[in-house]
Protein backbone atom coordinates (compact mmCIF):
# COMPACT_ATOMS: atom_id res chain seq x y z
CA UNK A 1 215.13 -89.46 -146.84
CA UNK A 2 211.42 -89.01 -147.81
CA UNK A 3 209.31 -90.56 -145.05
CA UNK A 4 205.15 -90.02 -144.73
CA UNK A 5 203.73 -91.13 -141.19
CA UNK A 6 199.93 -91.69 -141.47
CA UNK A 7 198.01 -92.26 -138.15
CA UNK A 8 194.57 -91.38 -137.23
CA UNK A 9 192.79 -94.43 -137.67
CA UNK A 10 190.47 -96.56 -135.85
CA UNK A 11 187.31 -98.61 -135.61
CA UNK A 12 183.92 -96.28 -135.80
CA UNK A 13 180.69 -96.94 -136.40
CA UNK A 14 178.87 -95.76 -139.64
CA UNK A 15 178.01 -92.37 -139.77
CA UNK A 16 180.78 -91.61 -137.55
CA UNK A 17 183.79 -89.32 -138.45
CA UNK A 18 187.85 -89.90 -138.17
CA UNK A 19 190.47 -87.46 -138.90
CA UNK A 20 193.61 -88.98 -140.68
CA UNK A 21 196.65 -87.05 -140.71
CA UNK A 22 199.73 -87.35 -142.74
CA UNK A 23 203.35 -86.29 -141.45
CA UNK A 24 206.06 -85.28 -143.66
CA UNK A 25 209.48 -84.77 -143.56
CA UNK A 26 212.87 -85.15 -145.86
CA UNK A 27 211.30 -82.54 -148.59
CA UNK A 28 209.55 -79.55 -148.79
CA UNK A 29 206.18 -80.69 -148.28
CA UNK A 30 205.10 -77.05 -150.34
CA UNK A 31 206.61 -78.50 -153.78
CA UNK A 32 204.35 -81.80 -153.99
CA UNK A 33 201.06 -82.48 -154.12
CA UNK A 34 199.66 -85.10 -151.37
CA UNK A 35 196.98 -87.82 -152.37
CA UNK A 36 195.39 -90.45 -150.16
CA UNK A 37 195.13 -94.02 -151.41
CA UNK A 38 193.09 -96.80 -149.71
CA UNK A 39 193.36 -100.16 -150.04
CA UNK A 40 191.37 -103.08 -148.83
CA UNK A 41 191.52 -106.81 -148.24
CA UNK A 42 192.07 -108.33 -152.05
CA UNK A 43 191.31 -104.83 -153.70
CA UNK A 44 193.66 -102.79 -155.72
CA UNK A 45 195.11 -99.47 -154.55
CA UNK A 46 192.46 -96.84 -154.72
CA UNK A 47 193.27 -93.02 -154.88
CA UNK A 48 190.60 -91.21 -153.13
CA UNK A 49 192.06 -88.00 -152.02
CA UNK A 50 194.62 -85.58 -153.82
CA UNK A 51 195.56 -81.81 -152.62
CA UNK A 52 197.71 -79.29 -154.67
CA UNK A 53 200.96 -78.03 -153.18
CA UNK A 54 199.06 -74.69 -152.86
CA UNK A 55 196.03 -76.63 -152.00
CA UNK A 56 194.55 -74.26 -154.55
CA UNK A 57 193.13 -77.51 -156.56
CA UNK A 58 191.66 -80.87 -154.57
CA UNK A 59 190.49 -83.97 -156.16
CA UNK A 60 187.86 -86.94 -154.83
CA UNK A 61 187.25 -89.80 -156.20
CA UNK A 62 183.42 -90.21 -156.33
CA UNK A 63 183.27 -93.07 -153.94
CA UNK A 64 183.66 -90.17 -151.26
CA UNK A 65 182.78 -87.13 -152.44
CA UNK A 66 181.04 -84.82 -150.35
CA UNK A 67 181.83 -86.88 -147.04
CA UNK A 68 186.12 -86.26 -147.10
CA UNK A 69 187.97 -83.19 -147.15
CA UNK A 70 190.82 -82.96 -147.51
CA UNK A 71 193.63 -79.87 -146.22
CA UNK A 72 197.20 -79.28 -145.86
CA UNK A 73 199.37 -77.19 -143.36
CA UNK A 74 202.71 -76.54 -145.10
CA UNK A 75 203.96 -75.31 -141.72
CA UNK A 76 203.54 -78.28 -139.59
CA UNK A 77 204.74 -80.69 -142.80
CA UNK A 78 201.16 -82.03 -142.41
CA UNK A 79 197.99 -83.05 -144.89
CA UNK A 80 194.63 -83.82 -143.19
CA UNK A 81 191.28 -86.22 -144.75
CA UNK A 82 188.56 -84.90 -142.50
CA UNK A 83 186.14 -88.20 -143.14
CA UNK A 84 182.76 -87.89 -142.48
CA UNK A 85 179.67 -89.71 -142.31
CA UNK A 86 181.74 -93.05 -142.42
CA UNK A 87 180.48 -96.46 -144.12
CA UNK A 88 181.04 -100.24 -144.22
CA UNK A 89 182.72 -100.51 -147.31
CA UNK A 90 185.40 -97.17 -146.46
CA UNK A 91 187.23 -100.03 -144.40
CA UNK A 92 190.61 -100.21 -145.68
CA UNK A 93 194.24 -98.73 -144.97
CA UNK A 94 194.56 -95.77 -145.88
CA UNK A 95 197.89 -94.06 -147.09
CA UNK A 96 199.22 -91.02 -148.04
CA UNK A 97 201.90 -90.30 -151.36
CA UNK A 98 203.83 -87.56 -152.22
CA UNK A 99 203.75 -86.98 -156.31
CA UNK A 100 207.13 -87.84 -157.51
CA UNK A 101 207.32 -84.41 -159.56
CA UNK A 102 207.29 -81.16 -157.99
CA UNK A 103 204.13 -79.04 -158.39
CA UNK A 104 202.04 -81.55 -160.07
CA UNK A 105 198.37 -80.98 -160.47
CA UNK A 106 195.51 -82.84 -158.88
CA UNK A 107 193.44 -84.34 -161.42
CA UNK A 108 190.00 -82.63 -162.46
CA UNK A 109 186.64 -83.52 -160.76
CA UNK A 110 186.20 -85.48 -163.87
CA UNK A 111 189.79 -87.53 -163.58
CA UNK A 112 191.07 -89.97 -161.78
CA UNK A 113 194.58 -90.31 -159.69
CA UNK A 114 197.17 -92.04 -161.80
CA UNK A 115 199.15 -94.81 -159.61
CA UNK A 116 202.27 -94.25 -161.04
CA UNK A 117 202.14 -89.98 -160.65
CA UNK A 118 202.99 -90.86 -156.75
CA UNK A 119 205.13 -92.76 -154.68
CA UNK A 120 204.66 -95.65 -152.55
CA UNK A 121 203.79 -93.50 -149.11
CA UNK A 122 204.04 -94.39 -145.32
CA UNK A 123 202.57 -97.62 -143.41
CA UNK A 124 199.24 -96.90 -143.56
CA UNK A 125 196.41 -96.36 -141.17
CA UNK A 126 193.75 -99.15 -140.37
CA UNK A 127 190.04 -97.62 -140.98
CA UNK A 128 187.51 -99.93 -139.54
CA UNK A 129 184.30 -99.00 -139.92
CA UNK A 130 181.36 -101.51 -138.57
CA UNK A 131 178.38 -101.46 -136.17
């Protein structure tokens, strides 16, 4: 059974940094790619995030390029989105998706993540982020 646990999240101020990471288990996490979606109060599903199985290609959306990074550790079954310099409107949950084909490709820097390419994910982690 394919299950992603994301936890990580919290209430920070802006500016401030959180560290999300995403567990995996019931596949080999080395076949799929990994992306982070976001979604907030009324808003659609946003990809932000996406990581290669090789983590040879990444993807951001340009809402937070140059503040996340994202990384993967095959060998703990876990993907990481170092955020950084946090703002108001990064406040949503956050989830991470597994691409429902094996070694799928993270779209270019000028793409976008397609919905459909990934699955559903975990629960989610609340990001809060307000002064």
């Amino acid at each position: 059974q394919v299950q992603l646990v994301e936890s990580g999240g919290g209430l920070v101020q802006p500016g401030e940094s959180l560290k999300l990471s995403c567990v995996a288990s019931g596949f080999t996490l080395d076949l799929y790619a990994i992306a982070w979606f976001r979604q907030a109060p009324g808003k659609e599903r946003e990809g932000v995030s996406c990581i290669s199985s090789s983590a040879g290609i990444t993807y951001y959306s340009d809402s937070v390029k140059g503040r996340f990074a994202v990384s993967r550790d095959n060998a703990k079954n876990t993907v990481y989105l170092q955020m950084n310099s946090l703002k108001p409107e990064d406040t949503a949950v956050y989830y991470c998706a597994r691409s429902r084909s094996t070694w799928f490709m993270c779209p270019s820097a000028a793409g976008h993540i397609i919905d459909t390419d990934f699955g559903s994910g975990g629960q989610g982690t609340q990001v809060t982020v307000s002064s």
